[in-house]
Protein backbone atom coordinates (compact mmCIF):
# COMPACT_ATOMS: atom_id res chain seq x y z
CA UNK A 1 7.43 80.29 80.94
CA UNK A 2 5.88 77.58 79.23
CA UNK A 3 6.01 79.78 75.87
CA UNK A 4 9.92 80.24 76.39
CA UNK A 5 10.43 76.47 77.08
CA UNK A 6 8.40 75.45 73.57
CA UNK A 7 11.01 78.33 72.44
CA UNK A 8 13.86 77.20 73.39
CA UNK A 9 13.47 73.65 72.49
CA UNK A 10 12.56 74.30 68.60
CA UNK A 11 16.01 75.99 68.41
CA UNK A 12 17.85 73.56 70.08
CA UNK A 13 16.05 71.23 68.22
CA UNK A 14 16.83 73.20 64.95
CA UNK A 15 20.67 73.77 66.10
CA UNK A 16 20.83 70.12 66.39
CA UNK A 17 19.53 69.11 63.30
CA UNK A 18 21.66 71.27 60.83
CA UNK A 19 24.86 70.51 62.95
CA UNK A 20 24.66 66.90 61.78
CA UNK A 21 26.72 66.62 58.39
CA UNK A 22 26.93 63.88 55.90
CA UNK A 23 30.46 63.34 54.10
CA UNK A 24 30.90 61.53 50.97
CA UNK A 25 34.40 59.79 50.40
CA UNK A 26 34.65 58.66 46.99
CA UNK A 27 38.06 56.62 45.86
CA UNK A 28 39.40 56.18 42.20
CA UNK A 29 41.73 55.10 39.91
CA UNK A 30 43.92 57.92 39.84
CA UNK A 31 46.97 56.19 37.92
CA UNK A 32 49.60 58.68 39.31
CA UNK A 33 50.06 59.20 43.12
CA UNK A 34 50.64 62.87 42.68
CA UNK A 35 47.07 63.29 41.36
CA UNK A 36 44.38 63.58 43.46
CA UNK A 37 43.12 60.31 44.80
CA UNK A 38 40.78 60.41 47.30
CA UNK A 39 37.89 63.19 47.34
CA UNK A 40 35.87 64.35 50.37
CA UNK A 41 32.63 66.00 49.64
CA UNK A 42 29.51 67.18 51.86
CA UNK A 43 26.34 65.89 51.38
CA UNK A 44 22.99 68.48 51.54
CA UNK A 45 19.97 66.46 53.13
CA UNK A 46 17.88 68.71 52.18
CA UNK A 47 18.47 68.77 48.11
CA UNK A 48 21.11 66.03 47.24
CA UNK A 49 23.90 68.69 46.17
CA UNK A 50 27.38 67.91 46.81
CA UNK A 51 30.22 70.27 47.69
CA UNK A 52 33.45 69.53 47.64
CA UNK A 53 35.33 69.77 50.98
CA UNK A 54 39.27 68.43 50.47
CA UNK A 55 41.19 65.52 48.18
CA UNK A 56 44.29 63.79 49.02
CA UNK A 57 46.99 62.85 46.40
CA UNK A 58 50.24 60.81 47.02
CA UNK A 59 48.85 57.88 46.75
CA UNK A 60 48.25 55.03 43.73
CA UNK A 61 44.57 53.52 43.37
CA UNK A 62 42.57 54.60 45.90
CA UNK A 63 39.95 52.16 44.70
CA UNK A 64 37.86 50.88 47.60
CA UNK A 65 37.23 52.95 50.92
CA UNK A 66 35.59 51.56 54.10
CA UNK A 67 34.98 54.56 57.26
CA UNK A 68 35.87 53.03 60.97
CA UNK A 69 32.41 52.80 62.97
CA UNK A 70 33.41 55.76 64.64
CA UNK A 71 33.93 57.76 61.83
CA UNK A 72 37.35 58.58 62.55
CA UNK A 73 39.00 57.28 60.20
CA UNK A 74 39.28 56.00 56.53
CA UNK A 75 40.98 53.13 55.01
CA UNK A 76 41.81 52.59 51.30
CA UNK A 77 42.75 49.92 48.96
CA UNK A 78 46.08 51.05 47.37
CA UNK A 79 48.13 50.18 44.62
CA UNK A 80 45.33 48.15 42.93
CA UNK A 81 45.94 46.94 39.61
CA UNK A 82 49.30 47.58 39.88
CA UNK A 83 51.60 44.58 38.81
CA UNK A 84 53.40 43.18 41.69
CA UNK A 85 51.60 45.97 43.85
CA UNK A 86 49.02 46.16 46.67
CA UNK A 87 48.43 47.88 49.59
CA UNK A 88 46.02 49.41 52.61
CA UNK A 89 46.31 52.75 53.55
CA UNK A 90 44.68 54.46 56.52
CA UNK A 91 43.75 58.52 56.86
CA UNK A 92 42.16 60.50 59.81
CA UNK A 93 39.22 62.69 59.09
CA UNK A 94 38.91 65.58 61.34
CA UNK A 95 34.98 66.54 60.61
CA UNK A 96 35.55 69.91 62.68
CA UNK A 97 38.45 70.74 59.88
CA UNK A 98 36.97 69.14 57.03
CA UNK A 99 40.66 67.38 56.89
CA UNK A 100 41.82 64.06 55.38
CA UNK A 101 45.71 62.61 56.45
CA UNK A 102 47.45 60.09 56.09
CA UNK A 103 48.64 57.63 58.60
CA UNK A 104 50.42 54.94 57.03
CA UNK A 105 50.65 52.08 54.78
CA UNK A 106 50.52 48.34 54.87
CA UNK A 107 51.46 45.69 52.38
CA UNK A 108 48.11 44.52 51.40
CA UNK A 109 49.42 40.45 51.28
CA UNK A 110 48.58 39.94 47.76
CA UNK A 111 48.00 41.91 44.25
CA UNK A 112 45.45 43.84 43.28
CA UNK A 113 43.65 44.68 46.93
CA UNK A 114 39.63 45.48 45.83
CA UNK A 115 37.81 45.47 49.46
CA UNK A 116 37.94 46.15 53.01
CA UNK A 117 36.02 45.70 55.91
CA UNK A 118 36.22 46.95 59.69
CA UNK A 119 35.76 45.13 62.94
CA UNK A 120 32.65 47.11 64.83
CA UNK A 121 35.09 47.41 67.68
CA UNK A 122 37.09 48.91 65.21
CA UNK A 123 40.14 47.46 66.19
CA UNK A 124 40.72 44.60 63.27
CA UNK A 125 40.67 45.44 59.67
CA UNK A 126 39.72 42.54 56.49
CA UNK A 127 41.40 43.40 53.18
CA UNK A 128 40.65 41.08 50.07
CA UNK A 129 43.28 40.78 47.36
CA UNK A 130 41.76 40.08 43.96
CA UNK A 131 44.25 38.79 41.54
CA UNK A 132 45.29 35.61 43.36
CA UNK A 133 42.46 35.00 45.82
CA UNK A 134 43.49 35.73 49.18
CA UNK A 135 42.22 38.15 52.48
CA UNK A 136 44.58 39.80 54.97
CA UNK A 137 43.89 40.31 58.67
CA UNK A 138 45.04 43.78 60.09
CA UNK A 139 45.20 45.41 63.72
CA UNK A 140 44.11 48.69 64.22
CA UNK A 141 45.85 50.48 66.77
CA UNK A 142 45.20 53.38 68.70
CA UNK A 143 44.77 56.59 66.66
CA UNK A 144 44.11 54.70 63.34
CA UNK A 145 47.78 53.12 62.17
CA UNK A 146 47.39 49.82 60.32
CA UNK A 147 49.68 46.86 61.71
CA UNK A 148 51.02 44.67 59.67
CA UNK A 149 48.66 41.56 58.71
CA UNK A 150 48.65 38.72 61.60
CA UNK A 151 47.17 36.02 59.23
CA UNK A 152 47.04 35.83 55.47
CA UNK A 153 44.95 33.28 54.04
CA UNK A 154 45.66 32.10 50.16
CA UNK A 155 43.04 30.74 47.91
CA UNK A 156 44.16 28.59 44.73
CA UNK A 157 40.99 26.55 43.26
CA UNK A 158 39.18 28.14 40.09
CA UNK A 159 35.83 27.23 38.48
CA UNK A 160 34.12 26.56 34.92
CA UNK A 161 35.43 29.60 32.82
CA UNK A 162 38.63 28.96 32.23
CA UNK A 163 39.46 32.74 30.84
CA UNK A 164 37.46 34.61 33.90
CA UNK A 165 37.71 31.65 37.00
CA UNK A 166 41.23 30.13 36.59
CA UNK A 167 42.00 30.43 39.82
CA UNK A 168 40.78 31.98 43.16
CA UNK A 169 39.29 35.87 43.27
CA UNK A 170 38.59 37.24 46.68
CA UNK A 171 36.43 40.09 45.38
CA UNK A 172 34.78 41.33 49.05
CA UNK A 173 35.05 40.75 52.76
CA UNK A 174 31.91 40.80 54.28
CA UNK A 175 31.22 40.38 57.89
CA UNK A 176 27.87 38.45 59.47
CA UNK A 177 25.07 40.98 61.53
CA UNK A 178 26.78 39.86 64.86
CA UNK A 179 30.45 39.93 63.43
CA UNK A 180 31.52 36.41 64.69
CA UNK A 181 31.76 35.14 61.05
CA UNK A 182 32.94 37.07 57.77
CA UNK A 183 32.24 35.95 54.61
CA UNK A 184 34.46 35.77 51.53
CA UNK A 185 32.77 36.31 48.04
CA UNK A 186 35.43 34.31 45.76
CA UNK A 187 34.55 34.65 42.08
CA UNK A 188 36.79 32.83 40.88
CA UNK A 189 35.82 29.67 42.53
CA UNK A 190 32.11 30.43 43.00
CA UNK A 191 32.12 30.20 46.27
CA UNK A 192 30.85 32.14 49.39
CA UNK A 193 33.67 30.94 51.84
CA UNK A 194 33.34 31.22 55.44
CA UNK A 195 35.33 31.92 58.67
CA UNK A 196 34.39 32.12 62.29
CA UNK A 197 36.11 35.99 63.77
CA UNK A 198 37.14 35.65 67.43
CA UNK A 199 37.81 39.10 67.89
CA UNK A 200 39.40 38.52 71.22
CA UNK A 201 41.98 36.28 69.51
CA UNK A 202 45.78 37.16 68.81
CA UNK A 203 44.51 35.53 64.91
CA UNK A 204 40.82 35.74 64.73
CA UNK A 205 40.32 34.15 61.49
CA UNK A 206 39.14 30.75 62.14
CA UNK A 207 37.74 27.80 60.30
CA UNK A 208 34.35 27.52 60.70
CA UNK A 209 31.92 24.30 60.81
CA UNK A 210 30.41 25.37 57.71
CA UNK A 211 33.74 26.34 55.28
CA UNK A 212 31.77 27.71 52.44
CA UNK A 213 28.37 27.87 50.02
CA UNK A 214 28.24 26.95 46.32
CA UNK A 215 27.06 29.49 43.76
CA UNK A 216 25.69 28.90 40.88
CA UNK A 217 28.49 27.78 38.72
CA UNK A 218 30.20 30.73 36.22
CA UNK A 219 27.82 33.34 38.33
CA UNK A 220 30.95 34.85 39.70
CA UNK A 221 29.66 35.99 43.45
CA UNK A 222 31.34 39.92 43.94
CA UNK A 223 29.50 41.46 46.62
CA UNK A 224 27.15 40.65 49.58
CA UNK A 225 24.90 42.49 52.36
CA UNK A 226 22.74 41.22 54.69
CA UNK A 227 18.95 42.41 55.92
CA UNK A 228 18.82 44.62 58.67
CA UNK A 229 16.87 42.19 60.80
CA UNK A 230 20.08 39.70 59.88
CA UNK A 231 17.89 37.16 58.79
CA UNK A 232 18.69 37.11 55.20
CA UNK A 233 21.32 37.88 52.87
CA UNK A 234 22.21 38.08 49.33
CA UNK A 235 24.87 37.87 47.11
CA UNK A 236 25.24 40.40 43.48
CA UNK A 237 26.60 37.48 41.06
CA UNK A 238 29.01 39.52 38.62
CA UNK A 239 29.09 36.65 35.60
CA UNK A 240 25.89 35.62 36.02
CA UNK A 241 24.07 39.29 36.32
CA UNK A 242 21.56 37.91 39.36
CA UNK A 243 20.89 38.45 43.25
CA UNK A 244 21.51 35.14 45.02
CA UNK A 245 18.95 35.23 48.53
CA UNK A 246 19.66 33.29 51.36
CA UNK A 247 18.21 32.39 54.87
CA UNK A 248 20.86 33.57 57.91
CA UNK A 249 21.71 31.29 60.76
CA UNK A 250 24.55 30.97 63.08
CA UNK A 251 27.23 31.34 59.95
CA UNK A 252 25.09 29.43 57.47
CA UNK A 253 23.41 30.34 54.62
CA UNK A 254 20.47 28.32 52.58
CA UNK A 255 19.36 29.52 49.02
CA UNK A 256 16.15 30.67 49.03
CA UNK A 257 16.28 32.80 45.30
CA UNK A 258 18.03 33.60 42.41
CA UNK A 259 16.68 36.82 40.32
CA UNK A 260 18.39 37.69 37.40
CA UNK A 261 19.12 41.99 37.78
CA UNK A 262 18.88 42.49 34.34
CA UNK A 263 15.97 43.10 32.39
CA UNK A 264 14.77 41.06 29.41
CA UNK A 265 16.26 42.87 26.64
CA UNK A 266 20.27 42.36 28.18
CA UNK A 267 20.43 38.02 28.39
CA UNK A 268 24.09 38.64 27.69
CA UNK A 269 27.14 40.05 28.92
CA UNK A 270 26.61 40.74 32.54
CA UNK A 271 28.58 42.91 34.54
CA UNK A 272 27.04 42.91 37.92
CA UNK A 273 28.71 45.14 40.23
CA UNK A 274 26.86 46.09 43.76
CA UNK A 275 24.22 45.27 46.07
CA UNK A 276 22.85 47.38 48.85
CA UNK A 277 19.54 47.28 50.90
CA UNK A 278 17.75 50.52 52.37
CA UNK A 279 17.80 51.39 56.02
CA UNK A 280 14.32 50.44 56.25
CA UNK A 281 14.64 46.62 54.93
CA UNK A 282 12.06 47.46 52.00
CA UNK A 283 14.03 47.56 48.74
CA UNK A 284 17.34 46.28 47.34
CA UNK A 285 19.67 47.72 44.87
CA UNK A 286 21.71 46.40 42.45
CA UNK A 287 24.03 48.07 39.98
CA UNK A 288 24.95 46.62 35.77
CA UNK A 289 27.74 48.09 34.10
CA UNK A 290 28.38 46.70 30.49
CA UNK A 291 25.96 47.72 27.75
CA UNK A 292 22.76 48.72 30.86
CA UNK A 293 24.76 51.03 32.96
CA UNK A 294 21.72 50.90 35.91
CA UNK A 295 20.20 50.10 39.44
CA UNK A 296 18.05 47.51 39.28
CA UNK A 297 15.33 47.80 42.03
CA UNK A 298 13.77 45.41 43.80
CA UNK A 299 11.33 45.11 46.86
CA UNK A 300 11.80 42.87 49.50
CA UNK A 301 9.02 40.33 50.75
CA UNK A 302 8.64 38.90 54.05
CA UNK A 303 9.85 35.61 53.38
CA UNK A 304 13.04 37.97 52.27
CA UNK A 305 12.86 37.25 48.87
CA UNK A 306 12.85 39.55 46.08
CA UNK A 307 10.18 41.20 43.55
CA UNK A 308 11.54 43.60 40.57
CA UNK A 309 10.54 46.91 40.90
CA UNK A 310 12.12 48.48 38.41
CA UNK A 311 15.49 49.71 36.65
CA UNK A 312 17.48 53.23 36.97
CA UNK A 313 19.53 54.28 34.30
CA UNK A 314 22.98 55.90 36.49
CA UNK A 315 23.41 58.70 33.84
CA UNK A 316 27.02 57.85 33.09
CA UNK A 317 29.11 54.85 32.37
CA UNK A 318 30.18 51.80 34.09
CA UNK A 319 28.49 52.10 38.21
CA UNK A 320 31.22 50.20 39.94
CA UNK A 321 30.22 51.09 43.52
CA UNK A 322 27.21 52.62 44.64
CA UNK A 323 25.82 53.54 48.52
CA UNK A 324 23.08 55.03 50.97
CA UNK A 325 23.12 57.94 52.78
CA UNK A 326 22.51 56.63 56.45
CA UNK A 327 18.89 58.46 56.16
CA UNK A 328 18.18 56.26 53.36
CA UNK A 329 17.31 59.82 51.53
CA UNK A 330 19.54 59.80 48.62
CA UNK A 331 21.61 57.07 46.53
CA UNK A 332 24.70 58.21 44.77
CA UNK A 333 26.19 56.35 42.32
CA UNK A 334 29.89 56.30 40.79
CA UNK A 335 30.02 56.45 36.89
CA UNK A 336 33.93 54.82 36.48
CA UNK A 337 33.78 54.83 32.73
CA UNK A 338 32.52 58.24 32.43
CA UNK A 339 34.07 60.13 35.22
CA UNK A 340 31.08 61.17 37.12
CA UNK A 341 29.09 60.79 40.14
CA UNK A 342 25.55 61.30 40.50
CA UNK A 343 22.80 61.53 43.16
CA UNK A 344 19.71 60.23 43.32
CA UNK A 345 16.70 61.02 45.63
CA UNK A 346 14.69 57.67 46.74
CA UNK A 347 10.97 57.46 46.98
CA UNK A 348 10.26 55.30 50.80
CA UNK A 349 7.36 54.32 49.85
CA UNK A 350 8.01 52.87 45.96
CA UNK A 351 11.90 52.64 45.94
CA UNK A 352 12.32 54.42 42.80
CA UNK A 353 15.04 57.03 41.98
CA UNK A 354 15.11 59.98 40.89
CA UNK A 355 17.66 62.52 39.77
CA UNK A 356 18.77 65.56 41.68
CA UNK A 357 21.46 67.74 42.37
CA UNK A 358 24.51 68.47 39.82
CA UNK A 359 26.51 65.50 38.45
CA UNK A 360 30.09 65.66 39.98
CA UNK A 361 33.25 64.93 37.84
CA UNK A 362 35.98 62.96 39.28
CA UNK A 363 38.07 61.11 36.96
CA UNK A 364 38.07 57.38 37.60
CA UNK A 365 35.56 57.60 40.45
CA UNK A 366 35.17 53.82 41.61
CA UNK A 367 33.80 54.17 45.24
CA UNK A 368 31.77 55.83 47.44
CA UNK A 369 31.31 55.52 51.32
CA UNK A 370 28.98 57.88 53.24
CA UNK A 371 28.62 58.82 56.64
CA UNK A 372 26.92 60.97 58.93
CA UNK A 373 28.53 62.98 61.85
């Protein structure tokens, strides 16, 4: 009896296991909505390959993706750089059909839409609009439909560089560990700007006691993450190629570092692009486009500052987006510039990369968001 119990257990145990599967969703630049757009591929744990599962055309600029906590659905930036264009699109993903639709389409409330963000309730989505600096609030109703934006917040004020900073760039939407504040990375200002989310309210965007944090001027902030045990964050500085740390408290944040990414041979021309930490809390990740085209690597101290590990060349061109797998197993990175995506296996103990699997082509790749169901 005992025998069939131990039995019976391992193959539940093993049925379990390999019914879990991890989806990639990569977006791109397709420059013709009856081109494919969107790409769904499936993850193996076990050696890094992907396999491609379904794509979606009928649709401009799929640049940015962001998966509802639940899994159910996916949301795109649409119509990005596309003069007097922008919008947010949302699709359902049916894991048990390996199928992508679409839902519908909002106006995105500005030009140029690069980032979104969803509530954990998933009922409110963020979008940022590049171009002229501004972030849209969306509902999320039942069975995934966008509604159209409740508030729509315009930035104006630029910074030192007058060809890259003259005017406002909302470049990410970010929200805190507890999701009662969201943070908005504005390049073009240098600025971290914050607002207090009451998700209970009709227009949750509110000011907030502390309105925003000063970057370094000309550093550009683009994208931002926080630790897993929410005590520190840090901000990828696009102009100014370096990781900005900060302490985490009630919706304020207090510099703590500044590491450049780069290493000593590139002092010029930086291109920062994105940050992400490991499930663990050990390492961070940056990515440089321009001449490096790599992840920097860093480990993460106690105090939450960083140490440089070491650098990871992407084997392609221009890493706009990068991301974990939610096993913190494998990092796959999006080559814009050269088409292709590749995967990379990560060492838990060192945080160094390595390269496995087959490199992927998708034209214009620019994101990636994974997910496990």
């Amino acid at each position: 009896m005992k025998k069939f119990f131990v039995l019976t257990f391992t193959f539940c145990t093993w049925i379990y296991f390999f019914s879990q599967n991890t989806y990639a969703f990569f977006g791109s630049f397709n420059w013709d909505k009856n081109t494919e757009g969107i790409y769904v591929y499936k993850l193996d744990t076990i050696n890094g390959n992907l396999s491609k599962i379904t794509t979606v055309s009928g649709i401009l600029n799929p640049s940015f993706l962001t998966v509802s906590p639940n899994g159910k659905y996916i949301f795109a930036c649409t119509e990005s750089k596309t003069e007097n264009g922008g919008s947010v699109s949302s699709f359902e993903f049916k894991p048990k059909d390996e199928s992508l639709t679409f839902i519908n389409s909002e106006k995105s409330g500005g030009e140029n839409p690069v980032y979104l963000t969803v509530h954990k309730n998933g009922k409110w989505l963020i979008n940022g609009n590049y171009t002229e600096g501004s972030v849209s609030v969306y509902p999320i109703s039942e069975g995934g439909k966008i509604e159209p934006h409740v508030q729509n917040f315009q930035f104006s004020e630029g910074s030192v560089d007058v060809k890259r900073q003259n005017r406002a760039h909302i470049h990410s939407t970010v929200f805190s560990p507890n999701y009662d504040y969201l943070f908005l990375l504005d390049l073009g200002a240098d600025k971290i700007r914050t607002y207090q989310f009451k998700n209970e309210n009709a227009q949750p965007l509110q000011e907030a006691k502390t309105a925003f944090t000063k970057t370094t001027l000309g550093s550009g902030p683009r994208h931002f993450t926080f630790h897993p045990n929410g005590k520190y964050a840090y901000c990828i500085e696009e102009m100014g190629g370096a990781v900005s740390v900060y302490s985490y408290e009630n919706g304020k944040l207090s510099n703590l570092q500044r590491i450049h990414t780069h290493s000593e041979k590139y002092n010029d021309s930086f291109e920062s692009s994105d940050v992400h930490i490991s499930p663990d809390g050990k390492f961070l990740y940056a990515s440089n486009r321009g001449k490096e085209n790599n992840i920097a690597i860093f480990s993460i101290q106690n105090n939450g500052t960083l140490k440089t590990v070491g650098y990871q060349s992407t084997k392609g061109k221009h890493p706009r987006v990068f991301g974990l797998d939610p096993s913190g197993k494998f990092l796959i990175a999006t080559n814009t510039g050269s088409g292709n995506v590749v995967v990379f296996k990560r060492n838990f103990e060192t945080g160094t990369l390595k390269k496995v699997g087959k490199k992927i082509k998708i034209k214009n790749v620019s994101c990636v968001q994974i997910k496990k169901y």
